[in-house]
C-alpha atoms as a PDB file:
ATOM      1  CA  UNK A   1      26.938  12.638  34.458  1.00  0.00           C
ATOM      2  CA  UNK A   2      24.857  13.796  37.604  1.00  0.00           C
ATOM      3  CA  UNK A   3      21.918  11.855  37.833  1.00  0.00           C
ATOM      4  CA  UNK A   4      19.387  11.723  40.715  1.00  0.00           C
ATOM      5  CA  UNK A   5      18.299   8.072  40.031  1.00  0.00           C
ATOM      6  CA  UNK A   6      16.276   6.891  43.155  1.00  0.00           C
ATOM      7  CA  UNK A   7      16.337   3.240  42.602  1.00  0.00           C
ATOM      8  CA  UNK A   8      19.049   1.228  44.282  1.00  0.00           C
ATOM      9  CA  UNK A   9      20.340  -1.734  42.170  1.00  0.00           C
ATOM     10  CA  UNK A  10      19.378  -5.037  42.957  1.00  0.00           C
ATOM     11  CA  UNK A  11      21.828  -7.836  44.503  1.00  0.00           C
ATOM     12  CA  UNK A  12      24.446  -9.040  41.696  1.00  0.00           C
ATOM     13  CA  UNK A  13      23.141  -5.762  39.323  1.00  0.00           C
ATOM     14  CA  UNK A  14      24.471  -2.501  38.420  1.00  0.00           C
ATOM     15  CA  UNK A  15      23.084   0.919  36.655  1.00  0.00           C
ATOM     16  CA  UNK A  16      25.166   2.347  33.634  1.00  0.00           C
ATOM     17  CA  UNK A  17      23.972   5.793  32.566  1.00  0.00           C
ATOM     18  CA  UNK A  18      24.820   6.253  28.823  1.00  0.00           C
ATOM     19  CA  UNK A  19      24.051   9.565  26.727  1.00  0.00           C
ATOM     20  CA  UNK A  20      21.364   8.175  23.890  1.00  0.00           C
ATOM     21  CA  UNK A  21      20.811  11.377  21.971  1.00  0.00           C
ATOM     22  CA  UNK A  22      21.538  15.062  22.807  1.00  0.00           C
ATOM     23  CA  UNK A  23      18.674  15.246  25.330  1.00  0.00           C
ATOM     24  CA  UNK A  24      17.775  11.624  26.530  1.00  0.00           C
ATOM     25  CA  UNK A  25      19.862   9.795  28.973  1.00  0.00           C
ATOM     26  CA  UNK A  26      19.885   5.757  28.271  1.00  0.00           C
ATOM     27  CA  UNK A  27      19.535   3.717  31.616  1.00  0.00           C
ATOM     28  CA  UNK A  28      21.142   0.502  31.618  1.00  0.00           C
ATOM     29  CA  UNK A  29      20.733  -2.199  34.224  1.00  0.00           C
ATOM     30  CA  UNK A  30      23.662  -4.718  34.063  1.00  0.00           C
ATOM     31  CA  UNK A  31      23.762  -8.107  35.156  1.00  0.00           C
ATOM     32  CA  UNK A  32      27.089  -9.714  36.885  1.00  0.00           C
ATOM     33  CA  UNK A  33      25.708 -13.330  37.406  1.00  0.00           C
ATOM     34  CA  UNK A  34      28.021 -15.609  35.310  1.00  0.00           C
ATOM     35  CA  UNK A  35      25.904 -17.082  32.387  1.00  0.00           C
ATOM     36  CA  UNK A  36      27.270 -20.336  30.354  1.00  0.00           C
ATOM     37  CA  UNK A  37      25.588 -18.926  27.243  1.00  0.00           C
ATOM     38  CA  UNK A  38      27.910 -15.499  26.843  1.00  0.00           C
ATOM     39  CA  UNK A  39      30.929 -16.880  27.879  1.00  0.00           C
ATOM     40  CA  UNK A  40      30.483 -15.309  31.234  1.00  0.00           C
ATOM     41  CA  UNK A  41      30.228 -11.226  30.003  1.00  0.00           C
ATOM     42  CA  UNK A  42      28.155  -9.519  32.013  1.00  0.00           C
ATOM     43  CA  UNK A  43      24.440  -9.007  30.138  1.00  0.00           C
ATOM     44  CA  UNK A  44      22.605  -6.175  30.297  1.00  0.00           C
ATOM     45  CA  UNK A  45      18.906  -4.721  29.648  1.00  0.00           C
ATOM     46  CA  UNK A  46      17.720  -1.113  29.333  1.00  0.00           C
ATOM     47  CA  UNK A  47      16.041   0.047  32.162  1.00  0.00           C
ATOM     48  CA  UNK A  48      14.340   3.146  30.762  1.00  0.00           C
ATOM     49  CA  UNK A  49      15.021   6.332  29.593  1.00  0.00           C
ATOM     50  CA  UNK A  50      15.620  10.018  31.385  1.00  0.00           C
ATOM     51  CA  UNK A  51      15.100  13.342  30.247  1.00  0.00           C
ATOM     52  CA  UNK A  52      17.448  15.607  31.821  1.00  0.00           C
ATOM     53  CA  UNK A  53      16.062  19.037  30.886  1.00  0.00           C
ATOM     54  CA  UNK A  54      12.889  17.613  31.520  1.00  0.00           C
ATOM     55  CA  UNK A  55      13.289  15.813  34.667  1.00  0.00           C
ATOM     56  CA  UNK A  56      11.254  13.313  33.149  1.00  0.00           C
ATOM     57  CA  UNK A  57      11.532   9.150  32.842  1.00  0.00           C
ATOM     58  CA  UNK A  58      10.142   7.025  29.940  1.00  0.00           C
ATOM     59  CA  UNK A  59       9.889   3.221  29.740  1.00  0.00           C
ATOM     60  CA  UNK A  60      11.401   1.895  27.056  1.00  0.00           C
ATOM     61  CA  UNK A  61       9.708  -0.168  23.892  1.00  0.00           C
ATOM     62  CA  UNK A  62      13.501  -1.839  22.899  1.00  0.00           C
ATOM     63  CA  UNK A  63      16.887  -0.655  23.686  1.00  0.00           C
ATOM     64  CA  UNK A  64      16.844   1.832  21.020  1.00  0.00           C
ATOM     65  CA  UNK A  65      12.821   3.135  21.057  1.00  0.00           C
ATOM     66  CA  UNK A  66      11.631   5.591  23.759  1.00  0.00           C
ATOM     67  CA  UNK A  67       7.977   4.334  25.421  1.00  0.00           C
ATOM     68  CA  UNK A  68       5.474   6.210  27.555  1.00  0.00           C
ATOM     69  CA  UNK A  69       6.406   8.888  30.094  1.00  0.00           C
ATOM     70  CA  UNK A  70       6.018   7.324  33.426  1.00  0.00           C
ATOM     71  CA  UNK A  71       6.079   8.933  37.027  1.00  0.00           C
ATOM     72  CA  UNK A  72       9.444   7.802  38.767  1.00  0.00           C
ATOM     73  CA  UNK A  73       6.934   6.421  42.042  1.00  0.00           C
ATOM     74  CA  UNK A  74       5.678   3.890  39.580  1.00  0.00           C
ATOM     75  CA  UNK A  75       8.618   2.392  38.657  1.00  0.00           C
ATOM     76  CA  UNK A  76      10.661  -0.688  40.120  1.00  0.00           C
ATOM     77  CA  UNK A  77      14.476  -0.962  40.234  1.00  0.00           C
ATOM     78  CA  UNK A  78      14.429  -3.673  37.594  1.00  0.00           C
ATOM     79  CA  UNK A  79      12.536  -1.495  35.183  1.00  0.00           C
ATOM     80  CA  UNK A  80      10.607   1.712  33.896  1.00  0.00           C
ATOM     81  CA  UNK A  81       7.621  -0.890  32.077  1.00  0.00           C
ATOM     82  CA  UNK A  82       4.251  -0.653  33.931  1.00  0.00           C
ATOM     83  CA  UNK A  83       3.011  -3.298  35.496  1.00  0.00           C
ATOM     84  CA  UNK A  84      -0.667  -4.203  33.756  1.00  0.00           C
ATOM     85  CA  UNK A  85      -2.623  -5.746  36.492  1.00  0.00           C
ATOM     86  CA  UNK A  86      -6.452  -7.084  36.336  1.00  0.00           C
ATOM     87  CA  UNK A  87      -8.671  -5.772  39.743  1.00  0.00           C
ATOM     88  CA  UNK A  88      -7.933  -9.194  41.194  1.00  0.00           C
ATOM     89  CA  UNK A  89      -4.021  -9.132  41.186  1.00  0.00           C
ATOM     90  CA  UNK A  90      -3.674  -5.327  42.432  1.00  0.00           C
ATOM     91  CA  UNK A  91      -5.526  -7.004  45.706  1.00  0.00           C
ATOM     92  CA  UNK A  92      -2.378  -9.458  46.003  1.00  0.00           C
ATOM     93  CA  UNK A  93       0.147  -6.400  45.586  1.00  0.00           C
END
């Protein structure tokens, strides 16, 4: 799967790229910290979503619901999900 992702992973964190549906490309960002809780597995969140044919990225609602389109410049490498800031906090940004 050729994908031009632009985010680089964060330290301890990995992207998987998983087919969702015929035209929507899942975007998984894994987690290789050891947690008590699972044993140790590797967890994992979904990132956001990718159009192929498209070219276009979505932020997800769940791991299984596709959100909003958003513009690939407004994302962060932890996720697709807008940030909602008041007036105030975009001045501390």
């Amino acid at each position: 799967m050729n994908l031009e992702f632009p985010h680089k992973a964060p330290k301890d964190y990995s992207y998987e790229f998983e087919q969702f549906n015929v035209s929507t490309i899942r975007i998984m960002l894994r987690c290789h910290k050891k947690f008590d809780y699972n044993l140790g597995a590797p967890t994992s969140t979904v990132w956001g979503f990718y159009k192929p044919k498209k070219r276009v990225y979505y932020a997800p609602i769940n791991s299984k619901t596709i959100g909003a389109q958003v513009n690939i410049e407004d994302t962060r490498n932890y996720t697709a999900m807008p940030i909602k800031q008041t007036a105030l906090e975009a001045c501390f940004v």
